[in-house]
C-alpha atoms as a PDB file:
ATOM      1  CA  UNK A   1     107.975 -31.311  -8.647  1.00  0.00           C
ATOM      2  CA  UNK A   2     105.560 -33.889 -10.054  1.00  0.00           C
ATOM      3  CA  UNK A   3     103.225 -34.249  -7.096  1.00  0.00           C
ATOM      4  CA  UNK A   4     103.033 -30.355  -6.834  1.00  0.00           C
ATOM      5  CA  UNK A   5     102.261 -29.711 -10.441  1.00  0.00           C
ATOM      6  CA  UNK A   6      99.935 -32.484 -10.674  1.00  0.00           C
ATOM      7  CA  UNK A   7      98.002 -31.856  -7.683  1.00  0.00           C
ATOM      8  CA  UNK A   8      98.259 -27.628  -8.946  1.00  0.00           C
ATOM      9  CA  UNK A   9      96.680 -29.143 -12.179  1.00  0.00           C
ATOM     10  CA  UNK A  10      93.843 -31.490 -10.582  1.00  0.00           C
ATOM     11  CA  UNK A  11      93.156 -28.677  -8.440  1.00  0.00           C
ATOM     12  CA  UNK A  12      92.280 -26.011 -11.593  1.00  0.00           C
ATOM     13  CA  UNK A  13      90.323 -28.999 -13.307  1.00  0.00           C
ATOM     14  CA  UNK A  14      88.062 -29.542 -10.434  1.00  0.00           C
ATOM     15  CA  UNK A  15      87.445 -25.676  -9.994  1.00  0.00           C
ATOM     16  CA  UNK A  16      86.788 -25.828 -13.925  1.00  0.00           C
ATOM     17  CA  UNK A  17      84.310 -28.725 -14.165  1.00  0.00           C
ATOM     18  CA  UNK A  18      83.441 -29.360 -10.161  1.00  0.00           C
ATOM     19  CA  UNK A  19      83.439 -25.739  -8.904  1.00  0.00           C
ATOM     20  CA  UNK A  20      85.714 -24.145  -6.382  1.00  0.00           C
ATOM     21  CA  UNK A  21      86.121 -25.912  -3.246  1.00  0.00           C
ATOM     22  CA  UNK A  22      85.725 -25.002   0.321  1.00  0.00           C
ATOM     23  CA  UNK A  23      88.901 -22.532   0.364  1.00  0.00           C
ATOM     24  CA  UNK A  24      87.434 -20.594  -2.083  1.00  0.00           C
ATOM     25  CA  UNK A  25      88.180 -20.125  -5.538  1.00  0.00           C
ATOM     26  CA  UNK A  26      91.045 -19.390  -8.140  1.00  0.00           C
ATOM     27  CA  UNK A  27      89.164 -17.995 -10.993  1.00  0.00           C
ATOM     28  CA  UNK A  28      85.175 -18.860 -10.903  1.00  0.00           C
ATOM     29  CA  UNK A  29      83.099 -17.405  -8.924  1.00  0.00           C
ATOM     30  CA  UNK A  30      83.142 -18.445  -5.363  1.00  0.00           C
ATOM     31  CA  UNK A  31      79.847 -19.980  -4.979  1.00  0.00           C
ATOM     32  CA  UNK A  32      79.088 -23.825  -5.005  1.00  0.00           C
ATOM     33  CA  UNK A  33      78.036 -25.524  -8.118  1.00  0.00           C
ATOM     34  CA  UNK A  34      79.650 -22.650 -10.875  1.00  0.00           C
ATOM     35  CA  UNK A  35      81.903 -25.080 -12.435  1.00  0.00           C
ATOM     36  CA  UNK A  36      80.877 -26.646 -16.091  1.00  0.00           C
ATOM     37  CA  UNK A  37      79.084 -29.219 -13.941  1.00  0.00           C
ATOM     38  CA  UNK A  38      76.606 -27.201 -11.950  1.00  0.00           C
ATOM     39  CA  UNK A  39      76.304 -24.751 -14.548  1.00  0.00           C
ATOM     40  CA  UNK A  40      74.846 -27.654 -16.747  1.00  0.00           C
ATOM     41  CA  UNK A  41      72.634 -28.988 -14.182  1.00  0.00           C
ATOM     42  CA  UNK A  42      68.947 -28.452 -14.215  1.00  0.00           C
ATOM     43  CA  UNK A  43      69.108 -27.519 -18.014  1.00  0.00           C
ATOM     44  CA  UNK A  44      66.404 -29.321 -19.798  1.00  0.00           C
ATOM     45  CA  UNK A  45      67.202 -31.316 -23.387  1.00  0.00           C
ATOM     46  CA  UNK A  46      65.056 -27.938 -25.108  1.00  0.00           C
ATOM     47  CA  UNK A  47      67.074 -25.091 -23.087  1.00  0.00           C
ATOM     48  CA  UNK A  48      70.879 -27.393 -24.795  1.00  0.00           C
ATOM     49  CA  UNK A  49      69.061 -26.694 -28.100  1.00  0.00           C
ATOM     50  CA  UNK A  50      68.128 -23.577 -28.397  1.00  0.00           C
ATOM     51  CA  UNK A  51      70.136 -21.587 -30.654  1.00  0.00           C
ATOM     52  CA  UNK A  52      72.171 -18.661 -28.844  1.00  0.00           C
ATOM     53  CA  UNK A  53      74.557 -16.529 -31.154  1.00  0.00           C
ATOM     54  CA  UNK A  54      74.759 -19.335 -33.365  1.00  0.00           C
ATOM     55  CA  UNK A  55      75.416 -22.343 -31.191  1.00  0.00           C
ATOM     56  CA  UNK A  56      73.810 -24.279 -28.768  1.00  0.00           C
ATOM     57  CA  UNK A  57      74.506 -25.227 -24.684  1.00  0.00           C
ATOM     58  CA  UNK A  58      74.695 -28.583 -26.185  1.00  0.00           C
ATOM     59  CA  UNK A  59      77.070 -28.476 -28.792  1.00  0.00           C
ATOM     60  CA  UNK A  60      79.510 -26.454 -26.197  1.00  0.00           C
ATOM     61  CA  UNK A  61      79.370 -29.530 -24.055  1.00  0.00           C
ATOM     62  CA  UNK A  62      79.761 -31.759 -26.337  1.00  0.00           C
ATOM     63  CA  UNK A  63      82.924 -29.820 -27.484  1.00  0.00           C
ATOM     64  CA  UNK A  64      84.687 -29.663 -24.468  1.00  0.00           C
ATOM     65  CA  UNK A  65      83.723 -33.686 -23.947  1.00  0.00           C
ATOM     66  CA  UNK A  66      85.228 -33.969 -27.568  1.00  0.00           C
ATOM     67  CA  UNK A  67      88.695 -31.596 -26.376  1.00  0.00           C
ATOM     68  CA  UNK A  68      89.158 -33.654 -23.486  1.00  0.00           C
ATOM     69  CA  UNK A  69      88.813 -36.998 -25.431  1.00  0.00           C
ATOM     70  CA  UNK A  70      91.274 -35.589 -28.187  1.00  0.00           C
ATOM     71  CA  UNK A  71      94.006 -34.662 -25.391  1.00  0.00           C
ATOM     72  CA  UNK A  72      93.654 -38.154 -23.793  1.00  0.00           C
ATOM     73  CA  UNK A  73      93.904 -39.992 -26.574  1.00  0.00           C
ATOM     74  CA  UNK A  74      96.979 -38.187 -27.611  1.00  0.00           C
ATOM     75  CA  UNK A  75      98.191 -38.966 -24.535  1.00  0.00           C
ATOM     76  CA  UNK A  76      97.690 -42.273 -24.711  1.00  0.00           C
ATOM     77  CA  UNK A  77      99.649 -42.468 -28.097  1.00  0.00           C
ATOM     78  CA  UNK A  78      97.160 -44.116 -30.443  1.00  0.00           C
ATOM     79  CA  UNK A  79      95.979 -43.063 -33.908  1.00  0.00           C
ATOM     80  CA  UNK A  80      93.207 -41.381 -34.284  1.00  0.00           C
ATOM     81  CA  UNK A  81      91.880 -38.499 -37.049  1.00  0.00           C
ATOM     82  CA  UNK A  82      90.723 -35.199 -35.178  1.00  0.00           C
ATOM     83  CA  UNK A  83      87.394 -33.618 -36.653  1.00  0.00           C
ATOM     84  CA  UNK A  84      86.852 -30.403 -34.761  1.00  0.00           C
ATOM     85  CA  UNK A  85      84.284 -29.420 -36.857  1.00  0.00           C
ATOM     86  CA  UNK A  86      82.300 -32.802 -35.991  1.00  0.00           C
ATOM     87  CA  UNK A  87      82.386 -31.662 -32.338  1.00  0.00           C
ATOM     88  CA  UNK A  88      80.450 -28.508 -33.347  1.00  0.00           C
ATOM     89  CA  UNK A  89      77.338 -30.197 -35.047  1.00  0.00           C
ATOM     90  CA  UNK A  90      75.063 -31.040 -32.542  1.00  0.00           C
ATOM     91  CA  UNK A  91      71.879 -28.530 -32.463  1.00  0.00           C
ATOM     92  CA  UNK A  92      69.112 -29.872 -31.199  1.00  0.00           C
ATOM     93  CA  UNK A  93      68.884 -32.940 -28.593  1.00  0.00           C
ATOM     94  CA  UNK A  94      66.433 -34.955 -26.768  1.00  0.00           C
ATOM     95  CA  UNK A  95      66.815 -35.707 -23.063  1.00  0.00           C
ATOM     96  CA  UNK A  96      68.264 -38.951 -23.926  1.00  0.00           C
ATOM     97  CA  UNK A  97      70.859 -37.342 -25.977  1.00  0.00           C
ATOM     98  CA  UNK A  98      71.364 -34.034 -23.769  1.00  0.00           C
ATOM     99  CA  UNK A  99      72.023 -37.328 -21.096  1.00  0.00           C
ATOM    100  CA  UNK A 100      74.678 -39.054 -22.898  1.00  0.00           C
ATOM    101  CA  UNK A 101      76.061 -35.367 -23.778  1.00  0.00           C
ATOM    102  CA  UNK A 102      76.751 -34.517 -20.356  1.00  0.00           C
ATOM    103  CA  UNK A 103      77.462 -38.456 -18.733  1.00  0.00           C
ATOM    104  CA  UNK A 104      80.098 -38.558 -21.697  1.00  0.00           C
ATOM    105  CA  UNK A 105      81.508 -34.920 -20.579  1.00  0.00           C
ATOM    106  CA  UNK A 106      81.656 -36.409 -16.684  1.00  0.00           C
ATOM    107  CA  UNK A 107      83.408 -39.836 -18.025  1.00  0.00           C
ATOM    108  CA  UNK A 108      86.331 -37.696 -19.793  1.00  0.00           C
ATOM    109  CA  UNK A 109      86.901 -35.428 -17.554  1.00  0.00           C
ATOM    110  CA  UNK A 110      87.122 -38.354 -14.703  1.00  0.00           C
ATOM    111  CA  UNK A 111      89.348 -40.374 -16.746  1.00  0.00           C
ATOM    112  CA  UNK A 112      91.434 -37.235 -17.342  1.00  0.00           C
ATOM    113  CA  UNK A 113      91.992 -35.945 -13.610  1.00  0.00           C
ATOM    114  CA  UNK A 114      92.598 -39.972 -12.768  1.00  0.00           C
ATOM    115  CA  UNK A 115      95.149 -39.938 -15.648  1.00  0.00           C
ATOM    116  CA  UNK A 116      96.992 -37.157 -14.283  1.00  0.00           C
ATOM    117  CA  UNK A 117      98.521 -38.606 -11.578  1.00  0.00           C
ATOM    118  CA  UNK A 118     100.222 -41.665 -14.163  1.00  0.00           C
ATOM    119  CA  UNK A 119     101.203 -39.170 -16.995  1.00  0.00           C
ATOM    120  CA  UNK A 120     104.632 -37.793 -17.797  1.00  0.00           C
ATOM    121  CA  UNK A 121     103.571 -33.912 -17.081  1.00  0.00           C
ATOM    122  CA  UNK A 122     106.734 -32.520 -18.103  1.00  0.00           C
ATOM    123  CA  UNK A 123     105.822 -34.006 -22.036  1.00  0.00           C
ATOM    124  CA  UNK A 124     102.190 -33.417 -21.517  1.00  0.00           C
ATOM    125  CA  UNK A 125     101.834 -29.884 -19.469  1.00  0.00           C
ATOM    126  CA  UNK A 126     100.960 -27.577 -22.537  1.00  0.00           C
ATOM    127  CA  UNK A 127      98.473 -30.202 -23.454  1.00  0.00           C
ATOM    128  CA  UNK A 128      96.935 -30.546 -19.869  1.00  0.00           C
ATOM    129  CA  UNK A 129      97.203 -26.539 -19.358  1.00  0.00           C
ATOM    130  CA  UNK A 130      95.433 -25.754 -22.474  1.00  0.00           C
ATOM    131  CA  UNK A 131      92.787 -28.270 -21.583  1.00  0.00           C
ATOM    132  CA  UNK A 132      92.091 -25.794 -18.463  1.00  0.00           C
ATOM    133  CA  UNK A 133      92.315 -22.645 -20.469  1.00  0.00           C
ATOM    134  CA  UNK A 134      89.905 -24.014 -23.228  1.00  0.00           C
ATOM    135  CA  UNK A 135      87.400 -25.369 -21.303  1.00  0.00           C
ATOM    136  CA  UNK A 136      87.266 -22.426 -19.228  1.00  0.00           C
ATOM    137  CA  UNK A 137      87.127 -20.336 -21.950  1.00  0.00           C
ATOM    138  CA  UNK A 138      84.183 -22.626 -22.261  1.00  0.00           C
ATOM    139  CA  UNK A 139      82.658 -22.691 -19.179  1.00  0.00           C
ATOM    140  CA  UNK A 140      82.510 -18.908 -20.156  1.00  0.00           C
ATOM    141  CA  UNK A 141      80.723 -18.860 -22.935  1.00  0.00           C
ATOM    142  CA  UNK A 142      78.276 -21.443 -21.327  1.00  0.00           C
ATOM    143  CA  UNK A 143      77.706 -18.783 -18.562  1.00  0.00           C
ATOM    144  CA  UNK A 144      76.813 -16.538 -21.336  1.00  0.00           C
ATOM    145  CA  UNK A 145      74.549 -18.316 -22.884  1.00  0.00           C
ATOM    146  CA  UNK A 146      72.502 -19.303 -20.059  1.00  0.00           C
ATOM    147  CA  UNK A 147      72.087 -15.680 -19.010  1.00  0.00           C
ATOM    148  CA  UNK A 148      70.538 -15.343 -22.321  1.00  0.00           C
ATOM    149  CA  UNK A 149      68.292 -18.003 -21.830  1.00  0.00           C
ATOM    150  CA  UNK A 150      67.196 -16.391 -18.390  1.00  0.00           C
ATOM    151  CA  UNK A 151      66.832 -12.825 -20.076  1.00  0.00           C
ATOM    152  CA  UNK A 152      64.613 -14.479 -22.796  1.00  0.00           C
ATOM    153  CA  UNK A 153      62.451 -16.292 -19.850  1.00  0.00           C
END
């Protein structure tokens, strides 16, 4: 059962973040580059700032980084105080900042799909499976946003 589930979860992850692969998809759209990843790409420090319904691109990406960090580290047992609210405050960013933003999303979400593979899943499934629901949910909203920013162009 473990190898199944955890290669069913790694496989949603990487459709989430990556894209779908080369058999298609589960729930993205089909096309290359649609996960958070590629959806992020080629968005400049200015476009992560700009204020769309009341948030920004970069404070979306910042909170799913945050969410992944929070599962891991419960995971991993240790203390730690969660602030969701801190995850939400980032408005506007530089390049260098946008940067860290989205090399700090890659690093948790790497560390999480490794981590996977070593983790009890039976204690740990609702954890991992809302991790796929929220930052789809995200991914969503992302989507969103950047339409607006092409309508506004």
């Amino acid at each position: 059962m473990g190898e199944t589930l955890a290669s069913s979860i790694k496989t949603l992850l990487k459709e989430t973040f990556e894209g779908p692969g080369n058999d298609g998809s589960y729930y993205t759209e089909s096309r290359p580059n649609t996960g958070v990843f590629g959806t992020l790409d080629g968005l400049t420090a200015k476009d992560a700032s700009l204020s769309i319904n009341g948030s920004t691109i970069a404070a979306h990406s910042d909170h799913i980084r945050y969410y992944l960090w929070v599962i891991r580290t419960m995971i991993s047992g240790a203390d730690f105080e969660k602030d969701w609210g801190e995850s939400w405050t980032i408005a506007a960013v530089d390049e260098v900042k946008w940067a860290e933003i989205r090399e700090g999303l890659h690093k948790e979400y790497v560390t999480l799909l490794a981590e996977i593979d070593s983790i009890d899943l039976e204690e740990w499934l609702t954890n991992v499976n809302a991790t796929i629901a929220h930052s789809a949910y995200h991914l969503g909203a992302l989507r969103q946003m950047i339409k607006s920013l092409e309508n506004e162009k």
